[in-house]
N, C-alpha and C. Protein backbone atom coordinates (compact mmCIF):
# COMPACT_ATOMS: atom_id res chain seq x y z
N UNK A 1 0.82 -1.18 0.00
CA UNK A 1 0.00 0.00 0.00
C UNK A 1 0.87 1.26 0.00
N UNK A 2 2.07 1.26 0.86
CA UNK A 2 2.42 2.51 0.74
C UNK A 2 3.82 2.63 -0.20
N UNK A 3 3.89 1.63 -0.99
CA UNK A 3 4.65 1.37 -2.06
C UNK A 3 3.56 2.09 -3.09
N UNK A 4 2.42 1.73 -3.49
CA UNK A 4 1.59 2.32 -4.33
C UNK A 4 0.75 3.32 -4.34
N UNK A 5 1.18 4.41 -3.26
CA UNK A 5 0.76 5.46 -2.90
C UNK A 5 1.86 6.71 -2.62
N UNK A 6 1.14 7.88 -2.61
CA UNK A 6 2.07 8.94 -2.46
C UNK A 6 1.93 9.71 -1.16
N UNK A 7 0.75 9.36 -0.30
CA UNK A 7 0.54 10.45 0.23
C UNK A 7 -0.29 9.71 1.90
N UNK A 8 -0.79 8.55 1.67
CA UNK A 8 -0.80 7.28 2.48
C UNK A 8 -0.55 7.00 4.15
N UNK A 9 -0.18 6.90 5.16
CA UNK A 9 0.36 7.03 6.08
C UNK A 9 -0.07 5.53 7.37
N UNK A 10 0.32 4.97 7.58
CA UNK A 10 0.16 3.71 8.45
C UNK A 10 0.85 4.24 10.10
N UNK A 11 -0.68 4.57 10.64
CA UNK A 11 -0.50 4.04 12.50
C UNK A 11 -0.20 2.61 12.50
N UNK A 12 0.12 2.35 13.61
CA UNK A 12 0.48 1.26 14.33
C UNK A 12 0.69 1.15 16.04
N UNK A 13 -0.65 0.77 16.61
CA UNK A 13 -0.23 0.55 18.00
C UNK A 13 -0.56 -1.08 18.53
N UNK A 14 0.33 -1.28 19.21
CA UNK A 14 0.02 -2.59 20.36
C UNK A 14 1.03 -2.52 21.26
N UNK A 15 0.38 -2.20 23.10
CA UNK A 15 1.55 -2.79 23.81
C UNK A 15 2.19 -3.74 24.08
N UNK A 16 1.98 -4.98 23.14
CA UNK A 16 2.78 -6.14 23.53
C UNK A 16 3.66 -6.35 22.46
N UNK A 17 3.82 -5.48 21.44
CA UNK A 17 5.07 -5.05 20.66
C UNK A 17 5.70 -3.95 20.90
N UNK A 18 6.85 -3.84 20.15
CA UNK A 18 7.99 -2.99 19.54
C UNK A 18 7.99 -2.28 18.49
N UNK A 19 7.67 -3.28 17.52
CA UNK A 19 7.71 -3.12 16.23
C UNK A 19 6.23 -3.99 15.20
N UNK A 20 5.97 -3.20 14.11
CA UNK A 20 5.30 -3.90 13.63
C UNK A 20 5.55 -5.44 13.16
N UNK A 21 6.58 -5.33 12.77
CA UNK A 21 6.89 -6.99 13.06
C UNK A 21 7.36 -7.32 10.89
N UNK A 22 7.36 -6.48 10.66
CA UNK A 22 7.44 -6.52 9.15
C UNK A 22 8.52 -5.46 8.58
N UNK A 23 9.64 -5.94 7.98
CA UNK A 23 10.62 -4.59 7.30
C UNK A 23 9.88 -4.49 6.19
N UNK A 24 8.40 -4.81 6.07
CA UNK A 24 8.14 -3.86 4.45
C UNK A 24 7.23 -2.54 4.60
N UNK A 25 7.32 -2.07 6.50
CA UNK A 25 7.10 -0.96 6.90
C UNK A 25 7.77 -0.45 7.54
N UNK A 26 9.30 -0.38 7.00
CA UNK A 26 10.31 0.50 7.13
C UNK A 26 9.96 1.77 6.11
N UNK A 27 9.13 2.76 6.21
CA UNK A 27 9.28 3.90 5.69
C UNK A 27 8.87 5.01 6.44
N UNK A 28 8.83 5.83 6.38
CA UNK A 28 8.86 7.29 6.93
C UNK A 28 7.00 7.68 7.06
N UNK A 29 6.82 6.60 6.65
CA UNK A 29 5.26 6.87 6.27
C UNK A 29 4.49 5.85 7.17
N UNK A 30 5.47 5.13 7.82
CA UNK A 30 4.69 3.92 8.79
C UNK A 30 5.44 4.67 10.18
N UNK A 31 4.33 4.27 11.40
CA UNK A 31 4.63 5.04 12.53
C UNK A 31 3.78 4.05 13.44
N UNK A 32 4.98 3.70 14.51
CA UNK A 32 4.49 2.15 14.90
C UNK A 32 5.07 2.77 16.58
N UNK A 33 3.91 2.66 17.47
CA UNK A 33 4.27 2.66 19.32
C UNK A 33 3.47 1.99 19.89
N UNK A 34 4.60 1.31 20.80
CA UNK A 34 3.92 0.11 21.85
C UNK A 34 2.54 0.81 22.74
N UNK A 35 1.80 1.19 22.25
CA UNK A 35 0.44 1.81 23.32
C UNK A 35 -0.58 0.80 22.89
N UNK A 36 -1.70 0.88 23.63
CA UNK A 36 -2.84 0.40 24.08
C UNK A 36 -3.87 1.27 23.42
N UNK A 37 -4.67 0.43 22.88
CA UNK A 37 -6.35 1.46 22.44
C UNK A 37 -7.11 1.22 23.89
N UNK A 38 -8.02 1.91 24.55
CA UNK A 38 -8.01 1.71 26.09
C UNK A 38 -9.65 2.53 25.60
N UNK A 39 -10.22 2.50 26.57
CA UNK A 39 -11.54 3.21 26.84
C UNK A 39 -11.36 4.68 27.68
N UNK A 40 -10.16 4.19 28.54
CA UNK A 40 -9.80 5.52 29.07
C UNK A 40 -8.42 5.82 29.01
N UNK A 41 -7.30 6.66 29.24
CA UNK A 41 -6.14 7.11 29.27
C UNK A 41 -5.42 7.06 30.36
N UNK A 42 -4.38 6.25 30.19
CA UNK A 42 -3.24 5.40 31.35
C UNK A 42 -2.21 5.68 30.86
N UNK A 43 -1.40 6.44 31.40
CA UNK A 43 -0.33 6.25 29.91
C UNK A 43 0.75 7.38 31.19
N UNK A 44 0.71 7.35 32.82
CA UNK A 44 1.33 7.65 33.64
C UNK A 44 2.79 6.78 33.57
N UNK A 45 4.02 7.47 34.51
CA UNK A 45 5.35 6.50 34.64
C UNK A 45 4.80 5.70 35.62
N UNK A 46 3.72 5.01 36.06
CA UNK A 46 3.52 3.76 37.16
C UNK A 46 2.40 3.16 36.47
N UNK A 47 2.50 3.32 35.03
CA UNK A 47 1.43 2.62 34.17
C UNK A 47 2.34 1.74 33.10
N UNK A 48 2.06 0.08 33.75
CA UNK A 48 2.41 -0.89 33.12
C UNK A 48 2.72 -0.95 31.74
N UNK A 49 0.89 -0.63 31.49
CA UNK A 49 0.95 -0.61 29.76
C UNK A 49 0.86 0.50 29.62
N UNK A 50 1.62 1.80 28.40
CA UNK A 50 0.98 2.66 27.95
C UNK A 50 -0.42 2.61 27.06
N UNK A 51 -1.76 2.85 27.58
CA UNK A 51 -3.05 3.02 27.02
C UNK A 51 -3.48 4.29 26.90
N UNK A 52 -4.38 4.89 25.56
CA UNK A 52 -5.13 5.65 25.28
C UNK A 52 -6.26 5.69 24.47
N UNK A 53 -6.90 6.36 24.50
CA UNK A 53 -8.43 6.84 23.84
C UNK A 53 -7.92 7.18 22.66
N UNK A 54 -8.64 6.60 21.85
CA UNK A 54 -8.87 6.79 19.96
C UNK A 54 -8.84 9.06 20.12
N UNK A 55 -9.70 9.13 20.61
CA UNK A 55 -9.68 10.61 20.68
C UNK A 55 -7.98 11.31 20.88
N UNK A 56 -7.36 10.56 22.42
CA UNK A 56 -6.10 11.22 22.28
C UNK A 56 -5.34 10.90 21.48
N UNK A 57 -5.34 9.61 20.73
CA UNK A 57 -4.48 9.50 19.92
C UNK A 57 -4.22 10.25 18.67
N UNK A 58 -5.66 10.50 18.01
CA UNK A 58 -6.00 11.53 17.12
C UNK A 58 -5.05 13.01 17.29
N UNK A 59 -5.75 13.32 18.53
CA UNK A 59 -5.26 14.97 18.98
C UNK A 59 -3.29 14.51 19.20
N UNK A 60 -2.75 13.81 19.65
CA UNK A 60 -0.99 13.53 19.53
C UNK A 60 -0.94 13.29 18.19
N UNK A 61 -1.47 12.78 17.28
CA UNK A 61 -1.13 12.57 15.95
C UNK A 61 -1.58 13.79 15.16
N UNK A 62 -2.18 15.02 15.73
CA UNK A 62 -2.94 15.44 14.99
C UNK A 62 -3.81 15.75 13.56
N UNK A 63 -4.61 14.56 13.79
CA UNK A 63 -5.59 13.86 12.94
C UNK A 63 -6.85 14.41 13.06
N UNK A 64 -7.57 14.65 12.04
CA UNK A 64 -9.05 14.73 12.27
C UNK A 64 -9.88 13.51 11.83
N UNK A 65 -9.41 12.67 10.71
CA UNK A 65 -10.13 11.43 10.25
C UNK A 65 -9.15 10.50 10.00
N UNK A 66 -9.31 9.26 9.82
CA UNK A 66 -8.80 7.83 9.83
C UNK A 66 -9.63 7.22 8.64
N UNK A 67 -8.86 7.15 7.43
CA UNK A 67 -9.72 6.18 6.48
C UNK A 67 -10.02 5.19 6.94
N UNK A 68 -9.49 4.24 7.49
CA UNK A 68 -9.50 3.01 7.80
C UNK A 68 -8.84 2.46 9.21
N UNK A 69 -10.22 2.07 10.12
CA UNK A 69 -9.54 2.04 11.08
C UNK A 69 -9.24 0.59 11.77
N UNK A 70 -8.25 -0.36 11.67
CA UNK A 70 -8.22 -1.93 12.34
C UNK A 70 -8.00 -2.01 13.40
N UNK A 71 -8.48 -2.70 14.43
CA UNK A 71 -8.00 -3.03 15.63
C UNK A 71 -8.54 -4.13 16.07
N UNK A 72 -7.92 -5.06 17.14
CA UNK A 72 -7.91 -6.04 17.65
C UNK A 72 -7.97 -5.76 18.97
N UNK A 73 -8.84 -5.84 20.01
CA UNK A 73 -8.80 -5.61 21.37
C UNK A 73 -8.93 -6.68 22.21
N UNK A 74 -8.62 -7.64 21.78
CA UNK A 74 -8.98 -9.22 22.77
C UNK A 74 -9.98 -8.91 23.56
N UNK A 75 -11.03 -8.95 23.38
CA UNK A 75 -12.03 -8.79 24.00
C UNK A 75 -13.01 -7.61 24.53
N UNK A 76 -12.01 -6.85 24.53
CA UNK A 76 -11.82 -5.27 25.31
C UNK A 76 -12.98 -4.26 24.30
N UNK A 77 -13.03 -5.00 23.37
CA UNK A 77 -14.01 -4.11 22.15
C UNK A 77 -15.61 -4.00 23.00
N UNK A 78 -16.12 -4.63 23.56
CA UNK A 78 -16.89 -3.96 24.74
C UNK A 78 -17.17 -2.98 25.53
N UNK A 79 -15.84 -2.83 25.94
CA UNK A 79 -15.58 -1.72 26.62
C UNK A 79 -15.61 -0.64 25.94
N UNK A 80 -14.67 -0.53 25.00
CA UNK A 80 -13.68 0.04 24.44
C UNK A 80 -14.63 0.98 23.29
N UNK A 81 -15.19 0.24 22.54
CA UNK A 81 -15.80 0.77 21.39
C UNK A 81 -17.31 1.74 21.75
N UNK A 82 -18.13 1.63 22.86
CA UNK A 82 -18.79 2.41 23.09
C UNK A 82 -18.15 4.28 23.85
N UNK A 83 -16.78 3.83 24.29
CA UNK A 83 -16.37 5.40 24.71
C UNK A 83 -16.25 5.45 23.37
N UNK A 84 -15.73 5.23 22.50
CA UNK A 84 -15.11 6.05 21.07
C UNK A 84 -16.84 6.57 20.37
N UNK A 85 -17.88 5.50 20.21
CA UNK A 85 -19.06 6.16 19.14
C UNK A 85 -20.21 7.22 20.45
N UNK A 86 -20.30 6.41 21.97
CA UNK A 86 -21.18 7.52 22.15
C UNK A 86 -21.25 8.93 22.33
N UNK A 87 -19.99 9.57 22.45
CA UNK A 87 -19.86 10.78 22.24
C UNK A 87 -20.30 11.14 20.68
N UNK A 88 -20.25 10.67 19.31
CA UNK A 88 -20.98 10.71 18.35
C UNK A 88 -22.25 10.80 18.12
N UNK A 89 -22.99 9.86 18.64
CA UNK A 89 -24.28 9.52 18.36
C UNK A 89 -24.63 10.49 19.51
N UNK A 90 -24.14 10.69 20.61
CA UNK A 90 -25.12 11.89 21.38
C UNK A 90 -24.84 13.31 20.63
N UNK A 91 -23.75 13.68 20.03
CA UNK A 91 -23.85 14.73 19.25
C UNK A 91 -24.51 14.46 17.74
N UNK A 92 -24.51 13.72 17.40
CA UNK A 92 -25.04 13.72 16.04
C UNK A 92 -23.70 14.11 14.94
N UNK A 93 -22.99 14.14 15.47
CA UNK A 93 -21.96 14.47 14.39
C UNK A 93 -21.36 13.03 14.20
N UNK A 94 -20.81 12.99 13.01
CA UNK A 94 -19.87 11.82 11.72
C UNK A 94 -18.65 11.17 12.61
N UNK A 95 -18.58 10.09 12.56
CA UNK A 95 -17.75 9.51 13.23
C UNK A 95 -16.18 10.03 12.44
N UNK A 96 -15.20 9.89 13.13
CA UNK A 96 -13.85 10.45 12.42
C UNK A 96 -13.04 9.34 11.47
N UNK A 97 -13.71 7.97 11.25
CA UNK A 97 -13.18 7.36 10.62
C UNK A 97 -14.36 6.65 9.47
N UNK A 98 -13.56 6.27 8.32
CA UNK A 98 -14.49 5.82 6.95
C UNK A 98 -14.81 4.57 7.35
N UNK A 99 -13.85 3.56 7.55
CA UNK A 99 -14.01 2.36 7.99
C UNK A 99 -13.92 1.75 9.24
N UNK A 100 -14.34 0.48 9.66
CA UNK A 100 -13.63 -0.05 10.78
C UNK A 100 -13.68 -1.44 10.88
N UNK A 101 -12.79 -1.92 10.73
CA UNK A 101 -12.43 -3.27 10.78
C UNK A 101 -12.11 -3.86 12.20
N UNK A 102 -12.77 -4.95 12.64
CA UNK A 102 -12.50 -5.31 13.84
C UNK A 102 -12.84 -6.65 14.24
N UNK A 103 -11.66 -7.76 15.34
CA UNK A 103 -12.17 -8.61 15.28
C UNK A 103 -13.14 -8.82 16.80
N UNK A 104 -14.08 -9.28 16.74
CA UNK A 104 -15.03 -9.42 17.64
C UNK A 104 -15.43 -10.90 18.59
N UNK A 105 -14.85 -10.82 19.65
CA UNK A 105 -14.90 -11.74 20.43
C UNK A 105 -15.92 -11.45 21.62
N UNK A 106 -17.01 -12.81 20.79
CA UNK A 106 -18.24 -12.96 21.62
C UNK A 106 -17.75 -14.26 23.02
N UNK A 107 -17.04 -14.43 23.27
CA UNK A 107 -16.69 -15.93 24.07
C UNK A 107 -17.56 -15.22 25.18
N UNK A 108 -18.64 -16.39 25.50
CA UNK A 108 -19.60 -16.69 26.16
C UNK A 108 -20.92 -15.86 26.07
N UNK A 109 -20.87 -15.52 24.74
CA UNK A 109 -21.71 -14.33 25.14
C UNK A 109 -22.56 -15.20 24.05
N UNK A 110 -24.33 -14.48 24.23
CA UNK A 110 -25.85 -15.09 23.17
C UNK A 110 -25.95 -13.85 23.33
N UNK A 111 -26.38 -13.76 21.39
CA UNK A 111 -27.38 -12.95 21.12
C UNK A 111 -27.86 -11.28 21.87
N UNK A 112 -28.10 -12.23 22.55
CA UNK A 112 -29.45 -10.99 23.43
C UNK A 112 -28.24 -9.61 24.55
N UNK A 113 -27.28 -10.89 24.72
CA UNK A 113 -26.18 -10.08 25.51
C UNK A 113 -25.03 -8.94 24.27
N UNK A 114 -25.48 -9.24 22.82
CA UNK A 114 -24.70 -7.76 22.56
C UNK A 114 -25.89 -7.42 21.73
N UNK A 115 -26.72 -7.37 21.41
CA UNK A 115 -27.89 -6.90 20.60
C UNK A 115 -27.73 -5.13 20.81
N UNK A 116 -27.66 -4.73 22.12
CA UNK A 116 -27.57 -3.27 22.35
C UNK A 116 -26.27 -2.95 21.62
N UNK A 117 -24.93 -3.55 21.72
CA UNK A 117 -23.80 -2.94 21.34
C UNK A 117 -24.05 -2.84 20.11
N UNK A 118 -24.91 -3.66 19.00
CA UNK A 118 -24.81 -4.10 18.04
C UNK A 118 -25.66 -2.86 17.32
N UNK A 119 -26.47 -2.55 18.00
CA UNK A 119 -27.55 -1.04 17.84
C UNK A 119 -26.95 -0.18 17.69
N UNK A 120 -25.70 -0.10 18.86
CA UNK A 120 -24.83 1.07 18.77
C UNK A 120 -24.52 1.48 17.61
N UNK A 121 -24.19 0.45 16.95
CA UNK A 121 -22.88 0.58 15.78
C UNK A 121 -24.09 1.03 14.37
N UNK A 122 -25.00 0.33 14.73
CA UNK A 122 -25.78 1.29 13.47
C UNK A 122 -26.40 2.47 14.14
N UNK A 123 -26.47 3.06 14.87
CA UNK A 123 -26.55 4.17 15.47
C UNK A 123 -25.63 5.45 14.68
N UNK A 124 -24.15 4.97 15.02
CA UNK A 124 -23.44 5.84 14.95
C UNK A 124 -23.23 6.23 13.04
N UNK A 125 -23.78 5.18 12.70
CA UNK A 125 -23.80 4.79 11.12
C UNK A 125 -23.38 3.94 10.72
N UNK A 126 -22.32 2.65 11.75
CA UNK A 126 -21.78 2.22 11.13
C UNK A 126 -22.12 0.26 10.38
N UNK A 127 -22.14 0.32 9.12
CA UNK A 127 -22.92 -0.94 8.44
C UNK A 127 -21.89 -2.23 8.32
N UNK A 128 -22.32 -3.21 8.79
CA UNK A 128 -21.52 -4.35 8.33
C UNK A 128 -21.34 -4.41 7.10
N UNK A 129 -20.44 -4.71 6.24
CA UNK A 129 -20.41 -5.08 4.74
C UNK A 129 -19.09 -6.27 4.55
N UNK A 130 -18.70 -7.05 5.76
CA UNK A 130 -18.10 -8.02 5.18
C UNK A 130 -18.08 -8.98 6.71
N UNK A 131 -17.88 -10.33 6.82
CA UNK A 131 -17.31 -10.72 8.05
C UNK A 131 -17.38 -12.15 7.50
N UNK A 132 -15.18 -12.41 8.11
CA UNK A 132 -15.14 -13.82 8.29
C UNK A 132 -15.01 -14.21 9.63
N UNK A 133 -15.00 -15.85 9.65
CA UNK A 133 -14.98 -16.44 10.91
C UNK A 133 -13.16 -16.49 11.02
N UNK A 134 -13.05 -16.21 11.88
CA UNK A 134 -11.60 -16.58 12.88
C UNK A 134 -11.00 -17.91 12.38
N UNK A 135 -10.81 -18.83 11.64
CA UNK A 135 -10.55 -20.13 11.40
C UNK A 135 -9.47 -20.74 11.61
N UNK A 136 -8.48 -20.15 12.31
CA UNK A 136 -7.50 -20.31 13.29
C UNK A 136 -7.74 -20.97 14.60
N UNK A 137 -8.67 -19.87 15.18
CA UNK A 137 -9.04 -20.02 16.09
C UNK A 137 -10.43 -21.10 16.22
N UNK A 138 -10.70 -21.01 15.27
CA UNK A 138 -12.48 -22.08 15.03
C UNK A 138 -11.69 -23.79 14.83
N UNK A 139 -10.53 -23.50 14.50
CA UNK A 139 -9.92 -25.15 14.19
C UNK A 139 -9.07 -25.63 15.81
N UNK A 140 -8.48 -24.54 16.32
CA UNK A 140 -8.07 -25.01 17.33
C UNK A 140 -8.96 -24.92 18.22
N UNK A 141 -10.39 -25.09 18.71
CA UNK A 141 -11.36 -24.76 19.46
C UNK A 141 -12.33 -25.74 18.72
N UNK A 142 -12.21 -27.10 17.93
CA UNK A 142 -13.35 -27.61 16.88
C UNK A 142 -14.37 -27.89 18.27
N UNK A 143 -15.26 -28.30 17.57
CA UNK A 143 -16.47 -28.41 17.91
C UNK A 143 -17.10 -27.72 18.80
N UNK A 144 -16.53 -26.40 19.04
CA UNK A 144 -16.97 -25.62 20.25
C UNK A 144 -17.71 -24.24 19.14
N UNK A 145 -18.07 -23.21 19.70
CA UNK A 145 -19.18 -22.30 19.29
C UNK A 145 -18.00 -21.44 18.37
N UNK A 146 -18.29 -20.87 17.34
CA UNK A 146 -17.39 -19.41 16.58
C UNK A 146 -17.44 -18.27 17.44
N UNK A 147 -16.27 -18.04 17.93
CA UNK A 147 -16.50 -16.86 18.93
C UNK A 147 -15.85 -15.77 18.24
N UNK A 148 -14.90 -15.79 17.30
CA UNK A 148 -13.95 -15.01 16.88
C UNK A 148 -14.33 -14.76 15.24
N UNK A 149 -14.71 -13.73 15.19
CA UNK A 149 -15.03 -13.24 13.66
C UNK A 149 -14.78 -11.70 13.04
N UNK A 150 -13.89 -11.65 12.60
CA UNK A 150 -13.32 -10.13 11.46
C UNK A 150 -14.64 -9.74 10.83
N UNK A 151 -14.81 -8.63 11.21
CA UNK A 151 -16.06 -7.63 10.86
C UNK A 151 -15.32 -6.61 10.09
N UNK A 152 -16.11 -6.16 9.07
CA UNK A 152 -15.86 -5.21 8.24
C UNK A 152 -17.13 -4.54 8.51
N UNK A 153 -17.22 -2.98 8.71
CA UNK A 153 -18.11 -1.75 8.81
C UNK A 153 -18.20 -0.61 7.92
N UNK A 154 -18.24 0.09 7.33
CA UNK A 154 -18.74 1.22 6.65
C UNK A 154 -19.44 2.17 7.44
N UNK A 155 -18.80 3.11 7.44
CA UNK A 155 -19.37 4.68 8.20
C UNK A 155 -20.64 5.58 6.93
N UNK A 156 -21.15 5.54 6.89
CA UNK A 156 -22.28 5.97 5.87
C UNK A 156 -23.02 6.93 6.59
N UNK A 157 -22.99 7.61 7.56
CA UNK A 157 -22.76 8.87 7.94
C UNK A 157 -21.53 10.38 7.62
N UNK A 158 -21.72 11.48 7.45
CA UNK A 158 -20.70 12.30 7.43
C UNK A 158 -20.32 12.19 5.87
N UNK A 159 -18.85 12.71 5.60
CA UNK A 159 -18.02 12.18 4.26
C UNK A 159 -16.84 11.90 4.13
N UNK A 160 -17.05 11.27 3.99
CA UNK A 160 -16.08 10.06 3.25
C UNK A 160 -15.33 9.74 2.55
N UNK A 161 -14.48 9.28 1.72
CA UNK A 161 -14.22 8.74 0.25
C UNK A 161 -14.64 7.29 -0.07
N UNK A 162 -15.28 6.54 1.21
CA UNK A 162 -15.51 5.45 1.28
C UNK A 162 -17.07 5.09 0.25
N UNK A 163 -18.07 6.90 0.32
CA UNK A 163 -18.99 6.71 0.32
C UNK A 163 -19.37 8.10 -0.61
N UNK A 164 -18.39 8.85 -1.06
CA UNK A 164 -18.86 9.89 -1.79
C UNK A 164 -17.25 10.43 -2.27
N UNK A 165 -17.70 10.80 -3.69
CA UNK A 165 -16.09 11.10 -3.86
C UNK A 165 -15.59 13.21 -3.13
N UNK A 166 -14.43 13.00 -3.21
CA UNK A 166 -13.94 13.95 -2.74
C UNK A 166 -14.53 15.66 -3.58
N UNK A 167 -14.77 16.68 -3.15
CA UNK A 167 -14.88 18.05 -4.20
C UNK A 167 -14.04 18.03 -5.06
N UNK A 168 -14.68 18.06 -5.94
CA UNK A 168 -13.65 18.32 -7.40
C UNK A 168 -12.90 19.81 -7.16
N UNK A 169 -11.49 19.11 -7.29
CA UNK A 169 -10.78 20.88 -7.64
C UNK A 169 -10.59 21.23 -8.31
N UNK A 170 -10.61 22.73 -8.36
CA UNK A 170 -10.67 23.85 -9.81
C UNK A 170 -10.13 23.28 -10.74
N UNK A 171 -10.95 23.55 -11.76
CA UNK A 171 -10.56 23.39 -13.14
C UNK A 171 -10.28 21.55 -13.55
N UNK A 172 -10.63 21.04 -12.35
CA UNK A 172 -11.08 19.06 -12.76
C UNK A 172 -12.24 18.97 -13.67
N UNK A 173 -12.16 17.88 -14.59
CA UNK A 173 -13.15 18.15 -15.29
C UNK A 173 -14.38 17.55 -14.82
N UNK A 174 -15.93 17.75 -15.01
CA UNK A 174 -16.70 16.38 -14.08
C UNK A 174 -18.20 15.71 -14.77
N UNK A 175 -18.15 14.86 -14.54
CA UNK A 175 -18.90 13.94 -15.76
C UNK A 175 -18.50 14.07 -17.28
N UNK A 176 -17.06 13.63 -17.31
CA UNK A 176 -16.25 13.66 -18.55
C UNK A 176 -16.04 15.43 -19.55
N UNK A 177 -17.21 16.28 -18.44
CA UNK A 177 -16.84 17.73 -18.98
C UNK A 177 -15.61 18.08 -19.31
């Protein structure tokens, strides 16, 4: 991706790394720190893990939107994902990212126990449009329930490029004009 781009840029956080773990994001354009996506902000010298809020991370990176946003929270997406959208949905304003990819670990949980979280997310706008099962994890766990499944979302609120193309600038031509 950022071989075939000019302008592109790759976050990277997990505290149980260093490094992304790949030299084919050795560039100036990949930016990789051991922190935590957290619900709230820990990130003191008597704090184990460094953790923060999608919000502070934004405002230290100073970011206003995230095309695409992945994360993996072992579980923590519970927690985690309602501080980031309800400040949205109680304002009514566009979430700051186009996408969000995430994997979602229901272990022990039916139905009825995320149905609300699940509201949330079309609340805030955001639409399922892809999901596989974990099959890593579904083979070493056989005959037991799919707990682990990669969700793909779409923000279809606000704008986008995901969902509307960008303002044409001066002098672009438009509908082949």
């Amino acid at each position: 991706m950022l071989e075939r781009t000019q302008h592109c840029q790759v976050w990277g956080y997990d505290y149980r790394s260093n490094s992304f773990g790949s030299s084919r994001l050795s560039s100036y354009r990949a930016h990789f720190f051991p922190y935590g996506l957290a619900s709230s902000d820990a990130h003191g010298p008597h704090d184990d893990h460094k953790l923060y809020t999608l919000k502070t991370l934004m405002e230290l990176n100073k970011h206003s939107h995230i095309d695409v946003l992945k994360i993996d929270l072992e579980g923590w997406e519970f927690d985690v994902l309602p501080q980031i959208l309800q400040p949205y949905i109680a304002s009514g304003e566009p979430l700051p990212f186009g996408q969000l990819l995430i994997e979602l670990h229901t272990w022990e949980k039916k139905f009825e126990d995320f149905l609300s979280w699940w509201e949330m997310f079309e609340a805030a706008g955001l639409r399922p449009f892809m999901t596989e099962v974990n099959l890593v994890y579904q083979n070493y766990n056989r005959g037991k329930s799919t707990d682990l499944a990669e969700y793909s979302f779409i923000n279809i609120k606000g704008s986008n490029i995901f969902i509307s193309d960008p303002p044409a600038a001066t002098g672009d031509a438009v509908d082949g004009v």
